[in-house]
Protein backbone atom coordinates (compact mmCIF):
# COMPACT_ATOMS: atom_id res chain seq x y z
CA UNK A 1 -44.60 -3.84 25.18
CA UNK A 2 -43.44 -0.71 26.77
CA UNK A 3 -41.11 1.64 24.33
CA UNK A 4 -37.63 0.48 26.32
CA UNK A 5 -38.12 -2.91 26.05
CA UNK A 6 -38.87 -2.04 21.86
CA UNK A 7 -35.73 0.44 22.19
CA UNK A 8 -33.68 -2.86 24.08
CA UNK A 9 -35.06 -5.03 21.21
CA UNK A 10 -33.67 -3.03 18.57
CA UNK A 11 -30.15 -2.10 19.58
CA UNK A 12 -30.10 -5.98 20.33
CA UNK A 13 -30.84 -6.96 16.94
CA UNK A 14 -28.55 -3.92 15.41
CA UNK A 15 -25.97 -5.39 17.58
CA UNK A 16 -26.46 -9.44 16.54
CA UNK A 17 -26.81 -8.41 12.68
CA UNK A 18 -23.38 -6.07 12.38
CA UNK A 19 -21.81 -8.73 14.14
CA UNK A 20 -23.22 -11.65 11.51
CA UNK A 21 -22.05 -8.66 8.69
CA UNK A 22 -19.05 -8.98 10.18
CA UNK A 23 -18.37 -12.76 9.99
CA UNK A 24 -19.73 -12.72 6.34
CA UNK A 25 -17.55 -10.09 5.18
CA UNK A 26 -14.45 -12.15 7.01
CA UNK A 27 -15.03 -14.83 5.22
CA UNK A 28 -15.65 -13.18 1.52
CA UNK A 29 -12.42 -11.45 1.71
CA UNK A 30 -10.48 -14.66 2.99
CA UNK A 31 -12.37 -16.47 -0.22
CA UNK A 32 -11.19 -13.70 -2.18
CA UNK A 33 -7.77 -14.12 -1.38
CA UNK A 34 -7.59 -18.00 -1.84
CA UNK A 35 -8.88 -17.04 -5.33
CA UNK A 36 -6.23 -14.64 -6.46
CA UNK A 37 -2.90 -15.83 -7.60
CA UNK A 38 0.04 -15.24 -4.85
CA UNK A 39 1.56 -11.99 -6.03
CA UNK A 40 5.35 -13.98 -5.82
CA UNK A 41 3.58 -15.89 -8.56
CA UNK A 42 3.00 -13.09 -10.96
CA UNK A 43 5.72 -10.76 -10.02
CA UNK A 44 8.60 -12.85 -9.10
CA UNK A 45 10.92 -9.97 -8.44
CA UNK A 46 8.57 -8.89 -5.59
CA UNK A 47 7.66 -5.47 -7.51
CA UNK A 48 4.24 -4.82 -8.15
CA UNK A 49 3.74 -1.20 -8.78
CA UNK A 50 7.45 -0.01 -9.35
CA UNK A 51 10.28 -0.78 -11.75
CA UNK A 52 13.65 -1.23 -10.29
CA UNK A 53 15.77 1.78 -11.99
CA UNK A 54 19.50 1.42 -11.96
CA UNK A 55 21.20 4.56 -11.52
CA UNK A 56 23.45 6.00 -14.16
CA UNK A 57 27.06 5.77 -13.86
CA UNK A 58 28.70 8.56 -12.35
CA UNK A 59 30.67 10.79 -14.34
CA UNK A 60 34.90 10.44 -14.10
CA UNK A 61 36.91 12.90 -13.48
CA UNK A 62 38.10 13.60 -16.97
CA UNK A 63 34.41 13.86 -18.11
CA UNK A 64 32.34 15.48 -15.48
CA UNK A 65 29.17 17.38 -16.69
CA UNK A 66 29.75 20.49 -17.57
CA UNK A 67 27.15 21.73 -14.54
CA UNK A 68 29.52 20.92 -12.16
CA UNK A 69 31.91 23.41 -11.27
CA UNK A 70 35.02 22.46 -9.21
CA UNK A 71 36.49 24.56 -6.58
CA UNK A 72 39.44 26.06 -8.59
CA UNK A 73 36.72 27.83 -11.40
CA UNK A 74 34.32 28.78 -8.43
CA UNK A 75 34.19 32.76 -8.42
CA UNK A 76 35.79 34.06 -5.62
CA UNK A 77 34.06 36.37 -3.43
């Protein structure tokens, strides 16, 4: 056996056994997933990793936040 046909040899087998590593890792993760509850299941709302905040109410007229400035106090230029 010459050193190609042990170079050949070798990038054959490197080829056959990421391809088997392949399929086996396929098929762990698709186990995996068939194990695990569906996440509608658990979080029926759809959220998983945020909380649905609902804004505050904005401020009326007659109470606006005393940050806001309207356009009559506004300093004039």
């Amino acid at each position: 056996m010459n050193v190609i046909d042990l170079l050949v040899t070798i990038v054959v087998v490197t080829i056959l056994v990421t391809i088997v590593l392949a399929v086996v890792t396929y098929v762990a993760y698709k186990l995996r997933l068939a194990r695990e509850p569906s996440a509608l299941e658990k979080y029926p709302d759809g959220l998983r990793y945020f909380v649905r905040q609902n804004p505050p109410n904005p401020p009326s007229q007659a109470g606006a936040s005393p940050h806001s400035v309207s356009r009559s106090d506004a300093p004039e230029a």
